[in-house]
PDB file of N, CA and C in Angstrom:
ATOM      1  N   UNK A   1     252.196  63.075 -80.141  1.00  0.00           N
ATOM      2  CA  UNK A   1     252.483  64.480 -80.187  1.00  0.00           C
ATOM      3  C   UNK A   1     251.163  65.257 -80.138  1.00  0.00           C
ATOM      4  N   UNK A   2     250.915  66.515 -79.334  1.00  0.00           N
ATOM      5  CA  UNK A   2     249.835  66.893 -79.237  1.00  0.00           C
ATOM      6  C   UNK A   2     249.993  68.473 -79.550  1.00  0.00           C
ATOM      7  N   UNK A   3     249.625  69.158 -80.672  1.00  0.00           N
ATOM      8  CA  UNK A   3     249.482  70.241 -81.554  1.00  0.00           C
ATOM      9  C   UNK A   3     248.909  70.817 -80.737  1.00  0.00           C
ATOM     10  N   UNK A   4     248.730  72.608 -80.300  1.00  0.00           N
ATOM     11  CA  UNK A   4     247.588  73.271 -79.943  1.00  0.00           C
ATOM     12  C   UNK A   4     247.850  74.468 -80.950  1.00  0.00           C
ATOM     13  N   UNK A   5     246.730  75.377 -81.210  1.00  0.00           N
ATOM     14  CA  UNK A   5     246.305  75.664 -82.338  1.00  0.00           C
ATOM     15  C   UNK A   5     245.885  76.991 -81.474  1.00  0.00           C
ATOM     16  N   UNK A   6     245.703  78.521 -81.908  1.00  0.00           N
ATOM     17  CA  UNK A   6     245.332  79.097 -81.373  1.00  0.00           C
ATOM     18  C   UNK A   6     244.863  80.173 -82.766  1.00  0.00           C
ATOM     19  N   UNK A   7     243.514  79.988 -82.797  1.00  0.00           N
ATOM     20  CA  UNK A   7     242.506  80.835 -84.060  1.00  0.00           C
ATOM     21  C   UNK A   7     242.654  82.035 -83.438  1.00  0.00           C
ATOM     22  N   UNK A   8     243.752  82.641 -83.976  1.00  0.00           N
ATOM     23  CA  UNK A   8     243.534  84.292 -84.149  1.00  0.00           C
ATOM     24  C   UNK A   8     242.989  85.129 -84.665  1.00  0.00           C
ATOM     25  N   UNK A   9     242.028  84.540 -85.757  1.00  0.00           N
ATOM     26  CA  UNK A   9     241.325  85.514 -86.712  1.00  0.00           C
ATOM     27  C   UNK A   9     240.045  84.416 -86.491  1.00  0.00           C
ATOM     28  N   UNK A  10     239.926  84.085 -85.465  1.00  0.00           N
ATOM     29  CA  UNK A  10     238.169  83.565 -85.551  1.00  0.00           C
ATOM     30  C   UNK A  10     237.235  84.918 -85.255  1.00  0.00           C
ATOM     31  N   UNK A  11     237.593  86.087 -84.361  1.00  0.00           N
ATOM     32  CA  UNK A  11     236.705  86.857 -84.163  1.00  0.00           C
ATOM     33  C   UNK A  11     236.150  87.905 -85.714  1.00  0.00           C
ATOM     34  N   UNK A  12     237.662  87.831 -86.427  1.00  0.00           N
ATOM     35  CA  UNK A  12     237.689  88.468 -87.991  1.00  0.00           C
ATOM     36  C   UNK A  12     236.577  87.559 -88.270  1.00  0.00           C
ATOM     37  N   UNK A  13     236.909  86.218 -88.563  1.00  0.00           N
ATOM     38  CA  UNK A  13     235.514  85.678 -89.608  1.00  0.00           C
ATOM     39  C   UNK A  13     234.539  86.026 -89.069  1.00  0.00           C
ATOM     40  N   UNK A  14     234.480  85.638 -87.881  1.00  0.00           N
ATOM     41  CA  UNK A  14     232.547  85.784 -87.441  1.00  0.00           C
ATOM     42  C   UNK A  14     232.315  87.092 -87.728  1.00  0.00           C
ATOM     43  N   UNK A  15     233.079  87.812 -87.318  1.00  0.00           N
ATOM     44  CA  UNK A  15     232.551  89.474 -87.749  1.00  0.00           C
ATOM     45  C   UNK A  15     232.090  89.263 -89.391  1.00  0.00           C
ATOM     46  N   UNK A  16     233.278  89.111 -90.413  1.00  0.00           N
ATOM     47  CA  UNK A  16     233.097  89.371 -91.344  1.00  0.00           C
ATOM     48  C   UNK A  16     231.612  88.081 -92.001  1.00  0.00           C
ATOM     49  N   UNK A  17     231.695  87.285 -91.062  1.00  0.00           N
ATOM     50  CA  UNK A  17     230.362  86.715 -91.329  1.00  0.00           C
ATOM     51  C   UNK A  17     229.138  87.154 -90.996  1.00  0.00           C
ATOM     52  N   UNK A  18     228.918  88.161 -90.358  1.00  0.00           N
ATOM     53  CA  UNK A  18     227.881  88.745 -89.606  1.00  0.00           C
ATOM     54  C   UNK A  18     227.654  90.190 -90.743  1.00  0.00           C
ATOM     55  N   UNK A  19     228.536  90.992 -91.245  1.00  0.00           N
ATOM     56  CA  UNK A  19     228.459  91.954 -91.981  1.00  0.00           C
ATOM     57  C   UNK A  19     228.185  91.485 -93.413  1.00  0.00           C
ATOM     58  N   UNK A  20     228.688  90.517 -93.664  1.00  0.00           N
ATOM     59  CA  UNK A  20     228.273  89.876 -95.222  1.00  0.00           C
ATOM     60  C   UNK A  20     226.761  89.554 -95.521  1.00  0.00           C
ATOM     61  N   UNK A  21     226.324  89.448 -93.751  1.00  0.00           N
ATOM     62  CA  UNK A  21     224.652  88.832 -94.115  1.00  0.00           C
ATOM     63  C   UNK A  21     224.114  90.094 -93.982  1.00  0.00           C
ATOM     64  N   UNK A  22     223.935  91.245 -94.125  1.00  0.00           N
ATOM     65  CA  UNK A  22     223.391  92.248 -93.732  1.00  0.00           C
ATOM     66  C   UNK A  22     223.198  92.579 -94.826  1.00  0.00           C
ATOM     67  N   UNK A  23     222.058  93.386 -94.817  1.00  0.00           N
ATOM     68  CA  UNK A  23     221.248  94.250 -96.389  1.00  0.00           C
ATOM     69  C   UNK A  23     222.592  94.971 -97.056  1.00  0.00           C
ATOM     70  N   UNK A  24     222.316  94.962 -98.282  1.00  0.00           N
ATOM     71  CA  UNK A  24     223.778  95.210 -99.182  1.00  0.00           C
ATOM     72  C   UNK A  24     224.357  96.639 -98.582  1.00  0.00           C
ATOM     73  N   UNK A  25     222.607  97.442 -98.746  1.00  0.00           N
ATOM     74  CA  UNK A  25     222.917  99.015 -98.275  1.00  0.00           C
ATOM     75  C   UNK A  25     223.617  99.619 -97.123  1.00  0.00           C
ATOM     76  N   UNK A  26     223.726  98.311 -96.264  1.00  0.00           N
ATOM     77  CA  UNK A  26     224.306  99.155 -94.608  1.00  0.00           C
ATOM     78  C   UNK A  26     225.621  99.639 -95.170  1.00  0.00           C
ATOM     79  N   UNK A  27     225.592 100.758 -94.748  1.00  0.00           N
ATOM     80  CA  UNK A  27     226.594 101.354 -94.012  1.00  0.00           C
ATOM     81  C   UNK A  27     227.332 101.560 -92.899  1.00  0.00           C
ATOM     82  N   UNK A  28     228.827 100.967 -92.866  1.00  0.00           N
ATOM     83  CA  UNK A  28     229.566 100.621 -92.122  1.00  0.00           C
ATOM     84  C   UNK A  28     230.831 101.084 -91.614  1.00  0.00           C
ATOM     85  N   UNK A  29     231.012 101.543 -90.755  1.00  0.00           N
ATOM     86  CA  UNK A  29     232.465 101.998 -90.570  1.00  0.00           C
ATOM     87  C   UNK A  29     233.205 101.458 -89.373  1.00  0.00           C
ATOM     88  N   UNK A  30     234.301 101.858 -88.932  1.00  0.00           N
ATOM     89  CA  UNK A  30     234.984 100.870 -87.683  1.00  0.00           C
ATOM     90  C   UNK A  30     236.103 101.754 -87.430  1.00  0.00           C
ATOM     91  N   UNK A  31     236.321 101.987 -85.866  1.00  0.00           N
ATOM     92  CA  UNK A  31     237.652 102.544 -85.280  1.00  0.00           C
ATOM     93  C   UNK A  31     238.628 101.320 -85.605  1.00  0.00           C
ATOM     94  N   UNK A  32     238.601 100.233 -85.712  1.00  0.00           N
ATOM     95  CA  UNK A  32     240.046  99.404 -85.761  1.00  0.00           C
ATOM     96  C   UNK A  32     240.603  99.197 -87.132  1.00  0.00           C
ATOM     97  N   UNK A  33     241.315 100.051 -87.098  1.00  0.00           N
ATOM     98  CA  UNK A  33     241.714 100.576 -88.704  1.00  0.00           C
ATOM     99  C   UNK A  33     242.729  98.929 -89.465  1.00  0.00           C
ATOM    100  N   UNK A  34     242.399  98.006 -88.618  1.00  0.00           N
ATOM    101  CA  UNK A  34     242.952  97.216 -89.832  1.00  0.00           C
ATOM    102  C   UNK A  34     242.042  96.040 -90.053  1.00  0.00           C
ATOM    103  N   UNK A  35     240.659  96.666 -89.870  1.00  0.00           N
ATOM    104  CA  UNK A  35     239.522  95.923 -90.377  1.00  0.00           C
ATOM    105  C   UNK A  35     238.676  96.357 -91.472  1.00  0.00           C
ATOM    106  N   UNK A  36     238.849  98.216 -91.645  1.00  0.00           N
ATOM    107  CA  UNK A  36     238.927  98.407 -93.002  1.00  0.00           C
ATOM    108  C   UNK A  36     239.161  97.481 -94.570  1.00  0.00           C
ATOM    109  N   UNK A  37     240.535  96.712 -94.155  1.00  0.00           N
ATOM    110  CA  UNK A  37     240.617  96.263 -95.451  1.00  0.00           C
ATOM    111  C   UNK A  37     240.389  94.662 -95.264  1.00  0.00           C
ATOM    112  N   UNK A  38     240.721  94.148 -93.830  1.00  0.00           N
ATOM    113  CA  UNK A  38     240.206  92.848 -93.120  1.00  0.00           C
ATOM    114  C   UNK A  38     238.576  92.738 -93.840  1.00  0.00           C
ATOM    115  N   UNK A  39     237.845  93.425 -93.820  1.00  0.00           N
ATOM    116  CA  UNK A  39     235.901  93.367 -93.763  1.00  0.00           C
ATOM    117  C   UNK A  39     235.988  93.432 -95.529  1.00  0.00           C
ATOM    118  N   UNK A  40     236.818  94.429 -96.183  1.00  0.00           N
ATOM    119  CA  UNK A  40     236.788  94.549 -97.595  1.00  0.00           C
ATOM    120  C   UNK A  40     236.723  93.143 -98.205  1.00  0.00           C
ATOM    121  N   UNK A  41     237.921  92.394 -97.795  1.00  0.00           N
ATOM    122  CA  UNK A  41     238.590  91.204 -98.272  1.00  0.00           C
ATOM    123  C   UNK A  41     237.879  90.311 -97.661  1.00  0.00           C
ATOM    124  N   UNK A  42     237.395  89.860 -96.500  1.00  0.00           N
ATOM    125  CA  UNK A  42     236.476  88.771 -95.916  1.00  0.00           C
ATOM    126  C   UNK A  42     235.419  89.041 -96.051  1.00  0.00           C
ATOM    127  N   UNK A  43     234.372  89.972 -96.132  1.00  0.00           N
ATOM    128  CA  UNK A  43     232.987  89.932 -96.444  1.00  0.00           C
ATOM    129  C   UNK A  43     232.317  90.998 -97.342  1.00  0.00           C
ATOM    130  N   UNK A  44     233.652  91.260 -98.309  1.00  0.00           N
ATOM    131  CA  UNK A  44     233.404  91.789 -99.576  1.00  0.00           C
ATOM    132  C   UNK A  44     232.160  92.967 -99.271  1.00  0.00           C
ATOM    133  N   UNK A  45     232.526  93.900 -98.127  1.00  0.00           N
ATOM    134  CA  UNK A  45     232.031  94.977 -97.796  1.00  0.00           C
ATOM    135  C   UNK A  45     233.105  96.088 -97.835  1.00  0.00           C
ATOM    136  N   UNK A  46     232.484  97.451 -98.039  1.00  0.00           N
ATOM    137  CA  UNK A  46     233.273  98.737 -97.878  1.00  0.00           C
ATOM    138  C   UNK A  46     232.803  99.036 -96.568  1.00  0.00           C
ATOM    139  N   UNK A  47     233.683  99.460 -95.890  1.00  0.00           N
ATOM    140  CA  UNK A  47     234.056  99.645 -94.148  1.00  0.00           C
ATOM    141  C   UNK A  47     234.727 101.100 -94.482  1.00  0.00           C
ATOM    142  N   UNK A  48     234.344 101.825 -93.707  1.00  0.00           N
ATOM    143  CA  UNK A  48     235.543 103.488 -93.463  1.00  0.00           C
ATOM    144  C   UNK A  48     235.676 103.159 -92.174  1.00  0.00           C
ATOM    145  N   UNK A  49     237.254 104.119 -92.096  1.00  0.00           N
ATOM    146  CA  UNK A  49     237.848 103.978 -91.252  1.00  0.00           C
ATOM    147  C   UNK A  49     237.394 105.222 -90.234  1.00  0.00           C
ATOM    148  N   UNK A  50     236.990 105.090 -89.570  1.00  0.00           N
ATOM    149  CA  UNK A  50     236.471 106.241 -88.252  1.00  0.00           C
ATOM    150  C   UNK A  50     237.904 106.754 -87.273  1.00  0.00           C
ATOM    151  N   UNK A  51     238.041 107.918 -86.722  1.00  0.00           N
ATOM    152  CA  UNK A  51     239.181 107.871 -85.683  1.00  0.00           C
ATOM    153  C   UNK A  51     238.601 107.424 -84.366  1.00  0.00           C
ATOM    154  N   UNK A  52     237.406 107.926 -83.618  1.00  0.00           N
ATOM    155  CA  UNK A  52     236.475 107.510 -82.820  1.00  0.00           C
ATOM    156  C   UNK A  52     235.022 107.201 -82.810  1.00  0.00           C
ATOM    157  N   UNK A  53     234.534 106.522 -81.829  1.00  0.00           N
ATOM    158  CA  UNK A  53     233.110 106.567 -81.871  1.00  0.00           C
ATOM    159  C   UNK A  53     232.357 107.498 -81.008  1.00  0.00           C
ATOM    160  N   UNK A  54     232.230 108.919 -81.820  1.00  0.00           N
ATOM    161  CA  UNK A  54     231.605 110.116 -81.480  1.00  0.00           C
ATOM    162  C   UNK A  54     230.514 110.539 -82.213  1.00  0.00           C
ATOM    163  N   UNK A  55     229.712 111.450 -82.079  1.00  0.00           N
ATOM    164  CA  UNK A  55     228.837 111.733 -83.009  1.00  0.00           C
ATOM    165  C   UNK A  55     229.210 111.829 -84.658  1.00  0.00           C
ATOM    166  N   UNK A  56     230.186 111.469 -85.209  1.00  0.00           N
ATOM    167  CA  UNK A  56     230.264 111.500 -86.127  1.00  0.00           C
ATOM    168  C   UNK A  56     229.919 109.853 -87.009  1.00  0.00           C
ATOM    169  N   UNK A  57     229.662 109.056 -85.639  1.00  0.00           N
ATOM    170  CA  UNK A  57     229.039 107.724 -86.173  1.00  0.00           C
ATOM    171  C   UNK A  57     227.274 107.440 -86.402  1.00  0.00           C
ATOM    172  N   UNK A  58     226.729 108.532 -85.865  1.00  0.00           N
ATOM    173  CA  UNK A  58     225.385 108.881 -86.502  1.00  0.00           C
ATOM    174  C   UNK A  58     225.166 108.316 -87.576  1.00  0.00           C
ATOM    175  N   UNK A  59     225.792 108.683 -89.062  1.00  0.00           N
ATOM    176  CA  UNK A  59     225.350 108.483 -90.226  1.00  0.00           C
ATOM    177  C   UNK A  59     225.190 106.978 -90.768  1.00  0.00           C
ATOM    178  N   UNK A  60     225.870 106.515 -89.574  1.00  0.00           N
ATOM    179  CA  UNK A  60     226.465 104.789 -89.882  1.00  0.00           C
ATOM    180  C   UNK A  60     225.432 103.714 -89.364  1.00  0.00           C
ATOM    181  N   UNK A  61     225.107 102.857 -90.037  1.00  0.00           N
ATOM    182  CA  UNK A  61     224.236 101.621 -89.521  1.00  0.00           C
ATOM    183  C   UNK A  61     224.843 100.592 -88.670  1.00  0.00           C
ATOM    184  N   UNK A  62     225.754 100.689 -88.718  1.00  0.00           N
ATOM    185  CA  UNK A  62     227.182  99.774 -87.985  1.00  0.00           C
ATOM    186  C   UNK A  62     228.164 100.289 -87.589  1.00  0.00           C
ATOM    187  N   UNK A  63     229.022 100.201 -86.451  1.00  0.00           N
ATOM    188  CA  UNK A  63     230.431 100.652 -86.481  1.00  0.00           C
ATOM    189  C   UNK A  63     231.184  99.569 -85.482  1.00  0.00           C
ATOM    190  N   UNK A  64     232.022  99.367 -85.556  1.00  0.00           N
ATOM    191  CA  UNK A  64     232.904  98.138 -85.133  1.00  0.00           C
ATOM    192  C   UNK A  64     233.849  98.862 -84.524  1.00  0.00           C
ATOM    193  N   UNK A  65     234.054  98.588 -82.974  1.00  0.00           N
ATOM    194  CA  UNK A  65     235.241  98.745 -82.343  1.00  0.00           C
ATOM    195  C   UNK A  65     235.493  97.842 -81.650  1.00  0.00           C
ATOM    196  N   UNK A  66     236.666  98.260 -81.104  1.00  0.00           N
ATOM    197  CA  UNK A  66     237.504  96.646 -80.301  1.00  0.00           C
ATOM    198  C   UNK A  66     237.117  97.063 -78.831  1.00  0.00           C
ATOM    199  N   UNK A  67     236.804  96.029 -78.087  1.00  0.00           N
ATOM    200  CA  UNK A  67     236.142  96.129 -76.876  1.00  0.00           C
ATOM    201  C   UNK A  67     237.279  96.372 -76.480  1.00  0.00           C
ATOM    202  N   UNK A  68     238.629  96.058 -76.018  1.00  0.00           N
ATOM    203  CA  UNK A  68     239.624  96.438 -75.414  1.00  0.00           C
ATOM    204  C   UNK A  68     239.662  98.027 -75.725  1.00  0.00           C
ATOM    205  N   UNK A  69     238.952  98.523 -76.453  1.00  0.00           N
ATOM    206  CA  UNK A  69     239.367  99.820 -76.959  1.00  0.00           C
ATOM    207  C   UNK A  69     237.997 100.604 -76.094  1.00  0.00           C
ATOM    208  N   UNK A  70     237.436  99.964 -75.603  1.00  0.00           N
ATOM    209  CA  UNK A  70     235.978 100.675 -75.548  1.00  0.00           C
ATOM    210  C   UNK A  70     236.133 101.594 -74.037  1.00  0.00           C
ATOM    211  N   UNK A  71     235.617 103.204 -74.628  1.00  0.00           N
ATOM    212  CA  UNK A  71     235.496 104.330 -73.818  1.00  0.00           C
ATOM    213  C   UNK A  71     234.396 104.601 -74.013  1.00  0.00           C
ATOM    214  N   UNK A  72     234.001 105.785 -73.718  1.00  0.00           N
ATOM    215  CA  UNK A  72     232.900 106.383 -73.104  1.00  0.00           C
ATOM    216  C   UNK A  72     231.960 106.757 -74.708  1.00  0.00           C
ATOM    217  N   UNK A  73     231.102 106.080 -74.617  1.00  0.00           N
ATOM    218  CA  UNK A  73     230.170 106.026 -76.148  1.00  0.00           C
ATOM    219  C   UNK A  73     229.101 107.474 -75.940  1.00  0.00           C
ATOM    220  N   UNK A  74     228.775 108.375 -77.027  1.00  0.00           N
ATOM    221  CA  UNK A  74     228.146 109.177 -77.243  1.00  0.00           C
ATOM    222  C   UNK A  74     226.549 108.374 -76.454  1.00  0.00           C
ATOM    223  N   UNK A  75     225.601 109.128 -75.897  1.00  0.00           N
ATOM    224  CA  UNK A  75     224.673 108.756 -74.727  1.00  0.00           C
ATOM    225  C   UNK A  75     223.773 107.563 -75.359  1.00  0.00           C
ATOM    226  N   UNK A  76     223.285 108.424 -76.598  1.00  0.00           N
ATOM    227  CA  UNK A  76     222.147 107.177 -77.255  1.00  0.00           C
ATOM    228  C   UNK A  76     222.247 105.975 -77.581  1.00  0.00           C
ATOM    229  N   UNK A  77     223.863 105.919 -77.086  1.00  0.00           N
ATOM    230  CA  UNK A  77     224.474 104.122 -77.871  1.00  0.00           C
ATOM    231  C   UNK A  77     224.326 103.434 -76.323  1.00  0.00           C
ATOM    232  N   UNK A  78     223.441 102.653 -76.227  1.00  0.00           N
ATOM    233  CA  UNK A  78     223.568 101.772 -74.690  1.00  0.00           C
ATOM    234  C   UNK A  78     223.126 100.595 -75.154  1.00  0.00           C
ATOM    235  N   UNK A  79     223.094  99.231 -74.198  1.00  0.00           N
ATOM    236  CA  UNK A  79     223.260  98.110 -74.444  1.00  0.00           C
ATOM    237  C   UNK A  79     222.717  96.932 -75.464  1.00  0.00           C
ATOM    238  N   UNK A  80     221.139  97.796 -75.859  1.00  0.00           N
ATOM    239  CA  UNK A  80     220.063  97.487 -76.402  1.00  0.00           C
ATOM    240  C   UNK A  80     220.803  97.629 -78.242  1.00  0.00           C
ATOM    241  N   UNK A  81     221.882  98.357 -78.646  1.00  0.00           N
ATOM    242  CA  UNK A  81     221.856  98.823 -79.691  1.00  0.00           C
ATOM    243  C   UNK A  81     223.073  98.299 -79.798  1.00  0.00           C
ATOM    244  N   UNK A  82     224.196  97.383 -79.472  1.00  0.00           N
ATOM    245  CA  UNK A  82     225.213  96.415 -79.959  1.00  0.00           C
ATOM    246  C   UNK A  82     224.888  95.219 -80.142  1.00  0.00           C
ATOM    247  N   UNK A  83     226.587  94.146 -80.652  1.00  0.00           N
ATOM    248  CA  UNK A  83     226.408  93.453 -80.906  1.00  0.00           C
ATOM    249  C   UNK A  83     227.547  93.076 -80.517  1.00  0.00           C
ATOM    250  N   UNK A  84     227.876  92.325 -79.429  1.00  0.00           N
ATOM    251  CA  UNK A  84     229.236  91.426 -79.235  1.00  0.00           C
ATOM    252  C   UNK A  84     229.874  90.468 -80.142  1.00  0.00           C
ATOM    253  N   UNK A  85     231.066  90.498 -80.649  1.00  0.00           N
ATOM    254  CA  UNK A  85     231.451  89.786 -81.504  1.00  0.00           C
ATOM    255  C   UNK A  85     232.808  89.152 -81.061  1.00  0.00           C
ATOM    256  N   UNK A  86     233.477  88.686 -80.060  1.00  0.00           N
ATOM    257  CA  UNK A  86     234.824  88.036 -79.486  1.00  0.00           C
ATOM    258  C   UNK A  86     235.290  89.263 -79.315  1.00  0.00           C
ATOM    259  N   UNK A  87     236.405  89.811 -79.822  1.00  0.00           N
ATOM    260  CA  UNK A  87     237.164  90.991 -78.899  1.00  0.00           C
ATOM    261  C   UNK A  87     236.314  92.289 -79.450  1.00  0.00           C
ATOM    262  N   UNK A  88     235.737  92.302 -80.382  1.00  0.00           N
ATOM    263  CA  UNK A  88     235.007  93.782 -81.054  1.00  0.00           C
ATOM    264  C   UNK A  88     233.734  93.821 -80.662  1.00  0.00           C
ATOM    265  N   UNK A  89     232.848  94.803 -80.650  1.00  0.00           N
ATOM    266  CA  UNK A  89     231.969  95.261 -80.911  1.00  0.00           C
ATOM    267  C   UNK A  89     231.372  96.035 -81.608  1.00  0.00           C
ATOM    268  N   UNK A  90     230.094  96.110 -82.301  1.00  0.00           N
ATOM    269  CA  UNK A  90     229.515  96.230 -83.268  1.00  0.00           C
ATOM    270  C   UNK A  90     228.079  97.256 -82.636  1.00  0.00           C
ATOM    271  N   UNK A  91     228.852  98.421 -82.994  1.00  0.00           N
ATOM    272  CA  UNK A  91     227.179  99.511 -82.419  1.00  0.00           C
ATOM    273  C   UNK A  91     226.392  99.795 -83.299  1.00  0.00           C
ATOM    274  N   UNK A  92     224.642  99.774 -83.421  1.00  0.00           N
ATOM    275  CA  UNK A  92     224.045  99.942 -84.104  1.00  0.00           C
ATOM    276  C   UNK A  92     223.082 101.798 -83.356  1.00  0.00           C
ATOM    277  N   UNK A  93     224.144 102.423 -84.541  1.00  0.00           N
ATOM    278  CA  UNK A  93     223.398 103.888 -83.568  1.00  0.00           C
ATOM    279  C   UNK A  93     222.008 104.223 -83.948  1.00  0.00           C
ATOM    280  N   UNK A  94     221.613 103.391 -84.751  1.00  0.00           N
ATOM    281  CA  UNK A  94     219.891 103.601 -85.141  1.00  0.00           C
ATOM    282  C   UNK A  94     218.928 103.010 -83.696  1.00  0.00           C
ATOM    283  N   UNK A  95     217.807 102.485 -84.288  1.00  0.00           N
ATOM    284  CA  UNK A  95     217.552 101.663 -82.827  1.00  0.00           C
ATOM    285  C   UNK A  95     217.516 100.682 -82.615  1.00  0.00           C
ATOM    286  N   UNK A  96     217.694  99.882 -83.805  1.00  0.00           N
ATOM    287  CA  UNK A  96     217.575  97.964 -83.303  1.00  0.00           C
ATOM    288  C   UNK A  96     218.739  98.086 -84.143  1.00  0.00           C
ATOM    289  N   UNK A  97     219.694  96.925 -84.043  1.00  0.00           N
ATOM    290  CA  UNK A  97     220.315  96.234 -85.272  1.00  0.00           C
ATOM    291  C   UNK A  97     220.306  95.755 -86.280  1.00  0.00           C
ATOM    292  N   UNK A  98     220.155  96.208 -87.668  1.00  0.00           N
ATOM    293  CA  UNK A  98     219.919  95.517 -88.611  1.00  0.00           C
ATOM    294  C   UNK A  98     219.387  93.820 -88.388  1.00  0.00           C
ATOM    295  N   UNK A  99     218.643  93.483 -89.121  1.00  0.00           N
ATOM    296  CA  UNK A  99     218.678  91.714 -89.045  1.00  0.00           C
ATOM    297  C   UNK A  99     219.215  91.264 -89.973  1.00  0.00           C
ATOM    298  N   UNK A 100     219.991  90.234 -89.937  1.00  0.00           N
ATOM    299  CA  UNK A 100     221.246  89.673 -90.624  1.00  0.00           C
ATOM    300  C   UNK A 100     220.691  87.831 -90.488  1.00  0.00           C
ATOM    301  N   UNK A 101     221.143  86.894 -90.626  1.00  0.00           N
ATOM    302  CA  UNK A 101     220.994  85.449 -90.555  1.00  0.00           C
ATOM    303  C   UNK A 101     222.355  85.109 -90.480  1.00  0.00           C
ATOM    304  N   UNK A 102     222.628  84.716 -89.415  1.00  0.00           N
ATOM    305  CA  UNK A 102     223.598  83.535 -89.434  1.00  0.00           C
ATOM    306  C   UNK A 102     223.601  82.997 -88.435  1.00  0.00           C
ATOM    307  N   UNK A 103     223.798  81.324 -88.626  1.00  0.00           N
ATOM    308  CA  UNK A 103     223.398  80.356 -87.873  1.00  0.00           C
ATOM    309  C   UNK A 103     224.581  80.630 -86.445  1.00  0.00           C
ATOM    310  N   UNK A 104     223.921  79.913 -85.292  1.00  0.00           N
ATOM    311  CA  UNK A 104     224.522  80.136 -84.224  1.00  0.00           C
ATOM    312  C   UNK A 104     225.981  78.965 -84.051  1.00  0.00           C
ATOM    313  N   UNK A 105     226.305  78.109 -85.359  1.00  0.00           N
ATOM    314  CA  UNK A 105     227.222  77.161 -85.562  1.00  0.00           C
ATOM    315  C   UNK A 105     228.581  77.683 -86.016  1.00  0.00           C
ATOM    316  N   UNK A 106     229.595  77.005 -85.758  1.00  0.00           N
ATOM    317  CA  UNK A 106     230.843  77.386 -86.147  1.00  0.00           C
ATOM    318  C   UNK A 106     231.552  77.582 -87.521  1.00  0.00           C
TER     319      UNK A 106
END
């Protein structure tokens, strides 16, 4: 008998593994409003819930949206300042991305 298995929440962990390693202080928010409490509960971070990613994500060191979701980003956010994560992405509207550690393993 041969099982197949399909990890629906692998892109949740790695995210929430990627935000857990980050300096305690970042500040984080995310358009996919059911990662709010997803990021709370997996990497024991506070996440706000954003409606878009417009200038009102300025204040934020992080913001997480779902690439299926992805429109037209306020100008200063271009390629140099994300972070691909399986279906989401992760914009850093400062100028580099925080540095975080986690190994490139599963």
């Amino acid at each position: 008998m041969r099982v197949f298995a399909r990890d629906e929440m692998r892109d949740d962990r790695e995210l929430a593994r990627i935000l857990a390693s980050m300096p305690e202080k970042t500040h984080i928010g995310t358009t996919v409003w059911p990662l709010e409490g997803a990021m709370n509960f997996l990497a024991g971070r506070a996440v706000t819930r954003l409606s878009e990613p417009n200038e009102a994500i300025f204040p934020y060191d992080a913001v997480i949206i779902d690439r299926a979701g992805l429109f037209p980003l306020p100008s200063p956010l271009h390629a140099s300042n994300r972070q691909e994560v399986g279906s989401y992405v992760i914009l850093f509207p400062g100028a580099e991305p925080p540095r975080h550690s986690v190994d490139a393993g599963g």
